[in-house]
Structure formats: structure tokens, C-alpha cells
N, C-alpha and C. Protein backbone atom coordinates (compact mmCIF):
# COMPACT_ATOMS: atom_id res chain seq x y z
N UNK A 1 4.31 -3.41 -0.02
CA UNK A 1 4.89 -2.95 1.20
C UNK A 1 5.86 -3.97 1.77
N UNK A 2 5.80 -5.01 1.11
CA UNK A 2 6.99 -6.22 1.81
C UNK A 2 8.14 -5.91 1.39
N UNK A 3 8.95 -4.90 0.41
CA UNK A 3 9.62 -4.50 -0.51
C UNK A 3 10.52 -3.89 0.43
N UNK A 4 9.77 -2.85 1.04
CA UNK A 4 10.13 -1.77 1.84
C UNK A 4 9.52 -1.25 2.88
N UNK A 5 9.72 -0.92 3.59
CA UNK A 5 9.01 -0.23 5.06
C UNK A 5 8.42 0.77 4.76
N UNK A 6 9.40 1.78 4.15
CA UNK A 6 9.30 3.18 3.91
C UNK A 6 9.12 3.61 2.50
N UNK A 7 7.71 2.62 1.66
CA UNK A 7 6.99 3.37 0.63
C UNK A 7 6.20 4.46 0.96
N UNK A 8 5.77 3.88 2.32
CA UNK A 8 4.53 5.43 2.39
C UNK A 8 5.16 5.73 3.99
N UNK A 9 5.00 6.87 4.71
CA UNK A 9 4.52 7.74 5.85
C UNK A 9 3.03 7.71 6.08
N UNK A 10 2.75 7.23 7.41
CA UNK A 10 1.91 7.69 7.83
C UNK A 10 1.56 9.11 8.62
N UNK A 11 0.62 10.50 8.69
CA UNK A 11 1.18 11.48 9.11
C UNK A 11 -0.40 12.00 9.67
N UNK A 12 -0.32 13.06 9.98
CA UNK A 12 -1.85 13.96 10.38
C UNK A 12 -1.46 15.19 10.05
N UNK A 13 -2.71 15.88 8.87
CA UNK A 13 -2.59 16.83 8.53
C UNK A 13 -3.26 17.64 9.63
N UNK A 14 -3.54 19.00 9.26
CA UNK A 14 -4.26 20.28 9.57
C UNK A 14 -5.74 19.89 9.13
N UNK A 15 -7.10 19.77 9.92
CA UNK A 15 -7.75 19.72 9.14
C UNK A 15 -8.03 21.20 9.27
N UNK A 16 -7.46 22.55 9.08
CA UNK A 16 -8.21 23.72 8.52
C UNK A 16 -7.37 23.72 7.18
N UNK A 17 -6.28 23.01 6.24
CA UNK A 17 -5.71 23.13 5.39
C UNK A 17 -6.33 22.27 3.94
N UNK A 18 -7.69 21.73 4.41
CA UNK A 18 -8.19 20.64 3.60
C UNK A 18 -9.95 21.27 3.64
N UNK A 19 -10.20 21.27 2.35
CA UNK A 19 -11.84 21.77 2.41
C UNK A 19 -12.63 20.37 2.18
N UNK A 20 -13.88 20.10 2.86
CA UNK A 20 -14.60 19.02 2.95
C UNK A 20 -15.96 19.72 2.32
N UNK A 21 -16.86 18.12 2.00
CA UNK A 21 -18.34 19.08 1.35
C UNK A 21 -19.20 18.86 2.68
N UNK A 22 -19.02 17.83 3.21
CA UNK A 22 -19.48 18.27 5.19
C UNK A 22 -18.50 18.36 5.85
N UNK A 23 -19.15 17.66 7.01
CA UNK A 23 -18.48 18.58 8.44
C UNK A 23 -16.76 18.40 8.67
N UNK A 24 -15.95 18.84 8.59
CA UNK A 24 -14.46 18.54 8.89
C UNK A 24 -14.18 17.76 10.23
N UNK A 25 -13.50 16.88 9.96
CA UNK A 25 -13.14 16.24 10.66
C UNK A 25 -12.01 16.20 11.99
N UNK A 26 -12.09 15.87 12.84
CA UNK A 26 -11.25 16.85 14.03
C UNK A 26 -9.68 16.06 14.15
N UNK A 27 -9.64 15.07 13.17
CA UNK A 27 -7.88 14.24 13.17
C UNK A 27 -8.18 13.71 11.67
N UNK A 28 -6.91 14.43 11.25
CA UNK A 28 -7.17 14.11 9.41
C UNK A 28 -6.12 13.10 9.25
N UNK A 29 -5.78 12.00 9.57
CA UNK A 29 -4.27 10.75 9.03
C UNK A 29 -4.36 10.78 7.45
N UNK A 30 -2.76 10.76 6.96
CA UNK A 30 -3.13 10.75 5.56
C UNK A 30 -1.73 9.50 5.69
N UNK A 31 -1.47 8.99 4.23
CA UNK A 31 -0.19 8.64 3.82
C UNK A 31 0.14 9.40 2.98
N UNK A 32 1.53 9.45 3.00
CA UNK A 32 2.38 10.21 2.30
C UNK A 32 3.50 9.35 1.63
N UNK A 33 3.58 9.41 0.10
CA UNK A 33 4.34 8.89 -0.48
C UNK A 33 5.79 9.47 -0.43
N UNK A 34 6.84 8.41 0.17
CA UNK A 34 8.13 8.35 0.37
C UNK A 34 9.13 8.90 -0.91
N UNK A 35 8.61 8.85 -1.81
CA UNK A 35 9.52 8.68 -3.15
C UNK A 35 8.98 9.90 -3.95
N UNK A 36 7.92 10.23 -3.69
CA UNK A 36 7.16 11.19 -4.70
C UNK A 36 6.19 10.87 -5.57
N UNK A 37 5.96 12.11 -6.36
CA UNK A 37 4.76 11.25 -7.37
C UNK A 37 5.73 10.64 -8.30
N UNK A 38 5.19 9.85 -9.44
CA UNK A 38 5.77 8.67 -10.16
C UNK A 38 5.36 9.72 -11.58
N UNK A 39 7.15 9.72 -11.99
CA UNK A 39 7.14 10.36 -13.44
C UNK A 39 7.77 9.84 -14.46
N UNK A 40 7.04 9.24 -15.18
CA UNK A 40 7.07 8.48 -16.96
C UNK A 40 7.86 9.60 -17.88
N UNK A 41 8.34 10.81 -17.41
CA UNK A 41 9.24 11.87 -18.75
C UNK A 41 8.73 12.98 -19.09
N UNK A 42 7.17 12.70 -18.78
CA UNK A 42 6.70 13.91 -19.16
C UNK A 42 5.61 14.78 -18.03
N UNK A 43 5.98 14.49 -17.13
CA UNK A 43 5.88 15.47 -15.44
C UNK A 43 5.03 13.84 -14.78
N UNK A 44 4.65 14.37 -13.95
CA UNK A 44 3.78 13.57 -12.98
C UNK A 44 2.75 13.38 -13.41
N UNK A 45 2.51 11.68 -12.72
CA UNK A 45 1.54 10.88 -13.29
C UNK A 45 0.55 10.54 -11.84
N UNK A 46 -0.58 11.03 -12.18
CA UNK A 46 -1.48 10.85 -11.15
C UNK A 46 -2.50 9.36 -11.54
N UNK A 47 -2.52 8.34 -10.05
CA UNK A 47 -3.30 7.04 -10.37
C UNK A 47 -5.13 7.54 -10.34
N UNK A 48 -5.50 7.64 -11.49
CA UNK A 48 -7.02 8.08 -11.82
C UNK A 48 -8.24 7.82 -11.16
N UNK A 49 -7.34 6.66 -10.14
CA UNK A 49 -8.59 5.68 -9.33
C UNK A 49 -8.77 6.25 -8.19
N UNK A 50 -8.08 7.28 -7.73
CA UNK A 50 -8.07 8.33 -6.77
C UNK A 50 -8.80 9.38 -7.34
N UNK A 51 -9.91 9.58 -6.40
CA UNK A 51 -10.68 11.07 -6.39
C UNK A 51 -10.23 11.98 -6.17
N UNK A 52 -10.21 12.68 -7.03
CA UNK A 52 -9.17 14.48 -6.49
C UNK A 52 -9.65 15.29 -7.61
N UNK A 53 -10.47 16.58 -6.91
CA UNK A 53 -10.68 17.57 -7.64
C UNK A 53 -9.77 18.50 -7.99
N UNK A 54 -9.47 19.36 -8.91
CA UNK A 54 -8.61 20.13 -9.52
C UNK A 54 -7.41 19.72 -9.95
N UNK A 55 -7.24 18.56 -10.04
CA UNK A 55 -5.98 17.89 -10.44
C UNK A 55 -5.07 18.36 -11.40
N UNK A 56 -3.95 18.54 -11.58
CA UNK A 56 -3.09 19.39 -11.98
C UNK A 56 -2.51 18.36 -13.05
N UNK A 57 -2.12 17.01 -12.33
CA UNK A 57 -1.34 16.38 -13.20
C UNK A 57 -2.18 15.34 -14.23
N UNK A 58 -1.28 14.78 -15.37
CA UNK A 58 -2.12 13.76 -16.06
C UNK A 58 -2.52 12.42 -15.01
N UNK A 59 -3.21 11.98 -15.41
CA UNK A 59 -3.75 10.10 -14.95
C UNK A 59 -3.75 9.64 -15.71
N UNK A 60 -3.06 8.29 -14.77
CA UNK A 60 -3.58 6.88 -15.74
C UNK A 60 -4.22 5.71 -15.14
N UNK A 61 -4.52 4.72 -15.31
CA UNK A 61 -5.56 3.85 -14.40
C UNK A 61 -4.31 2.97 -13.75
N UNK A 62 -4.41 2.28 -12.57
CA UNK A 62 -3.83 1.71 -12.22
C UNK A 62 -2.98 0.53 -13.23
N UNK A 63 -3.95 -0.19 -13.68
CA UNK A 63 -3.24 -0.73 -15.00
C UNK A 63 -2.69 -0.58 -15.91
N UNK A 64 -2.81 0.98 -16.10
CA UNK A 64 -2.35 1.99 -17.24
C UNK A 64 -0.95 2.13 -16.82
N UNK A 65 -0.75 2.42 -15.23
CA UNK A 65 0.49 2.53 -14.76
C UNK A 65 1.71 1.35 -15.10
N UNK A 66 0.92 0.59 -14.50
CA UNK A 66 1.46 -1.14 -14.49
C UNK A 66 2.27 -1.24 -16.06
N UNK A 67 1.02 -0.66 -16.94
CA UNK A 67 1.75 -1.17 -17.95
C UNK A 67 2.59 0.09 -18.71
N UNK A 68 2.91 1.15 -18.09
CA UNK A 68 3.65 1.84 -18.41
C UNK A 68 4.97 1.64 -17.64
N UNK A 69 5.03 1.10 -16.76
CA UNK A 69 6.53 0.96 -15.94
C UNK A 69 6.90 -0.23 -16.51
N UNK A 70 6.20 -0.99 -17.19
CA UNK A 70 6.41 -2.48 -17.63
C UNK A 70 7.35 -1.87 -18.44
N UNK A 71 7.31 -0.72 -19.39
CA UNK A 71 8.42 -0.29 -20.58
C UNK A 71 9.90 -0.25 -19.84
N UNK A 72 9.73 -0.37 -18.63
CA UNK A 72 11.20 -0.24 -17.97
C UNK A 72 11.89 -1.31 -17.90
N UNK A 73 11.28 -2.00 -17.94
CA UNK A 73 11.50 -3.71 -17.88
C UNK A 73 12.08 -4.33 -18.96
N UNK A 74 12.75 -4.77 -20.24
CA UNK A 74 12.69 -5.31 -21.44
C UNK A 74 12.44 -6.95 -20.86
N UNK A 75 13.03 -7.28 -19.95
CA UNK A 75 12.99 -8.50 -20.27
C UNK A 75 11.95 -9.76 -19.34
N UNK A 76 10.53 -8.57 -19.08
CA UNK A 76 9.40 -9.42 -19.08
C UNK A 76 8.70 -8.77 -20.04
N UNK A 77 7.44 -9.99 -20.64
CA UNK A 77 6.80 -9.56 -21.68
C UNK A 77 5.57 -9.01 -21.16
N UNK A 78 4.93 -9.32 -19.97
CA UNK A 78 3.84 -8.51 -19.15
C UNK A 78 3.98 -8.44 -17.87
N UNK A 79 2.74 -7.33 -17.91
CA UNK A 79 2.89 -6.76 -16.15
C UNK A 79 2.72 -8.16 -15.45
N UNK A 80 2.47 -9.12 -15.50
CA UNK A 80 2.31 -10.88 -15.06
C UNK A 80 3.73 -11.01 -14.63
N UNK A 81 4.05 -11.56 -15.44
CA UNK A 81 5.74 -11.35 -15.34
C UNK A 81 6.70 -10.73 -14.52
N UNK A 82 6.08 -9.56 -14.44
CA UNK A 82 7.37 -8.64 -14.11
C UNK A 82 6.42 -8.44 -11.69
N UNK A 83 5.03 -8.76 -11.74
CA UNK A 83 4.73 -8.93 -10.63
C UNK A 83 4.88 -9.86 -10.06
N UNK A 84 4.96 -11.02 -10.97
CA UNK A 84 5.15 -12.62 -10.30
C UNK A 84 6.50 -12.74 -9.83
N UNK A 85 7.42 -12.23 -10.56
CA UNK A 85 8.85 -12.08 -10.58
C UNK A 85 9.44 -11.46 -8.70
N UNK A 86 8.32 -10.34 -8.72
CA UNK A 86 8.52 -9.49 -7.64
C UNK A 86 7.60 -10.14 -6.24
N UNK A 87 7.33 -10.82 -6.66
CA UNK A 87 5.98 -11.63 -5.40
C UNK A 87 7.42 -13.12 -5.00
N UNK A 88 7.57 -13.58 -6.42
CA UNK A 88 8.49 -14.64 -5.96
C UNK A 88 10.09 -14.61 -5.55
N UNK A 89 10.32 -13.79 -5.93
CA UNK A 89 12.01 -13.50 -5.27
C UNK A 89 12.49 -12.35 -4.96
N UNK A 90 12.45 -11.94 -3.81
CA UNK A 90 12.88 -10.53 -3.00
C UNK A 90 14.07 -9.94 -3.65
N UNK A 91 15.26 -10.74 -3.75
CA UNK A 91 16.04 -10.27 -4.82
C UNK A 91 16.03 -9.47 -5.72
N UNK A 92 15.05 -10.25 -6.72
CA UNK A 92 14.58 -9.68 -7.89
C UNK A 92 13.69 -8.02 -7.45
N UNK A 93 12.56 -8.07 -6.79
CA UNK A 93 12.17 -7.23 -6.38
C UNK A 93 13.05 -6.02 -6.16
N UNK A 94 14.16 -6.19 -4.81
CA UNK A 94 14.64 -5.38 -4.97
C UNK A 94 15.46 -4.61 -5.70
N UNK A 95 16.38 -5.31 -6.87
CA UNK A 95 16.97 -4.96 -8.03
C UNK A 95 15.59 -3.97 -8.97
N UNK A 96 14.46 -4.33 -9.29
CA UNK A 96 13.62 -3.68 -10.21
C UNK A 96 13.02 -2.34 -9.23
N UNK A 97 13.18 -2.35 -7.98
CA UNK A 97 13.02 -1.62 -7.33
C UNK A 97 13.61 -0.44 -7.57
N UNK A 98 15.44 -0.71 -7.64
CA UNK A 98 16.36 -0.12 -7.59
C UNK A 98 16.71 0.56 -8.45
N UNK A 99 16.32 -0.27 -9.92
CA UNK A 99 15.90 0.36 -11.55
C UNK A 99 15.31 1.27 -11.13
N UNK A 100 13.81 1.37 -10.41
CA UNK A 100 13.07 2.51 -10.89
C UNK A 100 13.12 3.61 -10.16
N UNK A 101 14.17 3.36 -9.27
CA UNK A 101 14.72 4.55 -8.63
C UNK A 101 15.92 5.60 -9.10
N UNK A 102 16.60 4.33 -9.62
CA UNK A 102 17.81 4.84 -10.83
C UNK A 102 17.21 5.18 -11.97
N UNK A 103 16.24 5.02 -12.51
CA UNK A 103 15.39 6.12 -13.47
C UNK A 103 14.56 7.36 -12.98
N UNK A 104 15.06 7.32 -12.21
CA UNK A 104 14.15 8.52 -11.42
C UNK A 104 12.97 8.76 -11.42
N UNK A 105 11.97 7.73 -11.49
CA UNK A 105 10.46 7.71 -11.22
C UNK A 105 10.01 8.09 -9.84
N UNK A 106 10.80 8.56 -9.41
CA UNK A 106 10.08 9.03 -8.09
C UNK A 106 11.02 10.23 -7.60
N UNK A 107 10.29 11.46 -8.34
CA UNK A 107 11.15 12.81 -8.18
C UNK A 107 10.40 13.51 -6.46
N UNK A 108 11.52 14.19 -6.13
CA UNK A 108 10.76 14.68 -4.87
C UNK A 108 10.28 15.38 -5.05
N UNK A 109 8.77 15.45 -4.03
CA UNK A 109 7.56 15.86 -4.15
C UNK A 109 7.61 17.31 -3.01
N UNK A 110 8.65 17.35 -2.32
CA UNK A 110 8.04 17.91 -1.18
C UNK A 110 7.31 17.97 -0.49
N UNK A 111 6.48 17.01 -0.80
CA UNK A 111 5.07 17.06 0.61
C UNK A 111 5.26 16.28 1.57
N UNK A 112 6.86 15.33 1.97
CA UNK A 112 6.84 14.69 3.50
C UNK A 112 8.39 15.00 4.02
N UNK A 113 8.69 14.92 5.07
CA UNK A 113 9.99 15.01 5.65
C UNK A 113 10.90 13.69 5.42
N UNK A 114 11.69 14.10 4.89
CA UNK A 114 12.88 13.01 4.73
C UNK A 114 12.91 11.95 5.90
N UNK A 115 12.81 12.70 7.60
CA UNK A 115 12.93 12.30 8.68
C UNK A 115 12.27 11.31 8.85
N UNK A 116 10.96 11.33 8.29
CA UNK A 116 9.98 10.55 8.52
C UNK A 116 9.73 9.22 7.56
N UNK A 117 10.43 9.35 6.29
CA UNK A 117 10.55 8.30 6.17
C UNK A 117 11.51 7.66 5.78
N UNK A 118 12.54 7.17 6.61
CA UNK A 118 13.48 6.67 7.16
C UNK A 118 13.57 5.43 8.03
């Protein structure tokens, strides 16, 4: 999140639009991803470490991710690398940022208002 302001939205759903296994809750806050879900070529990639029933799309483990965006990268040899890179020079960060936006890993999702995250 030091990257950018506006990775996620914070928002409040409907809770009659969300089924619970108890009691519903009377203010549902969710985040909402700015960019969309994150797609590797072959549709959307859901992070596995998230609970979600009926899931539509594939998963991969958080590390699974890591080291699948690492393929975007040639010129670190691990996800080490290519995070240390992004922890130590904002620069850098934002350039690999900018890659993975110019690859279009983050197709719109439709599920937040442009407005909102801005």
C-alpha cells in the first residue's frame, strides 16, 4: 500500500446481498480491489488463501502468485529480488508497477466505481 493509495477501496455492502451461516450482520465494510482481479492469460486468478465458496475462478497460493508474476520480471531471479527491489527503491516499484499494468494484469472487474478509487 506504500506504492499507491488507491490499490484497494474501502466500501459497505448490502448486507441482504451476502448470505451468512449465522446471524447477518447490520454494516458489512468490504475492500474492493482498484485494478481488478489479477489475470496470468488464462482468465482470473483467485488468491486460495481466501475462503470463498462457489468460486468460479482458478487459485493459486499466495506464493504461487508471487511466483507467477515473477515470470514478468526477466531480470530478477526470485520473488526475493524482485520484493526487495520494490521495498528498497520507490522508483523501481513504481516502474514494475507500471509493467504490470501495461500487461494488463488487472482487467476490470466491475465490482467498484472508478470514482472511488481515485
Amino acid at each position: 500500500e506504500r506504492l499507491s493509495k488507491n490499490w484497494y477501496t474501502r466500501t459497505t455492502l448490502s448486507p441482504e446481498t451476502v448470505e451468512f451461516a449465522g446471524p447477518n450482520p447490520d454494516i458489512l465494510e468490504v475492500y474492493i480491489s482498484c485494478y481488478g482481479a489479477l489475470d496470468l492469460g488464462d482468465g482470473p486468478i483467485a488468491v486460495s488463501a481466501i475462503p470463498a465458496r462457489g468460486r468460479i475462478f482458478a487459485s493459486l497460493s499466495s506464493p504461487g502468485v508471487l511466483q507467477a508474476v515473477l515470470g514478468r520480471f526477466p531480470q530478477y531471479e526470485t520473488v526475493i529480488d524482485l520484493l526487495y527491489a520494490n521495498v528498497e527503491e520507490p522508483e523501481v516499484a513504481a516502474k514494475n508497477t507500471e509493467t504490470l499494468a501495461d500487461l494488463r494484469l488487472f482487467p476490470e472487474s466491475g465490482l467498484h466505481s472508478a470514482e472511488t478509487c481515485k
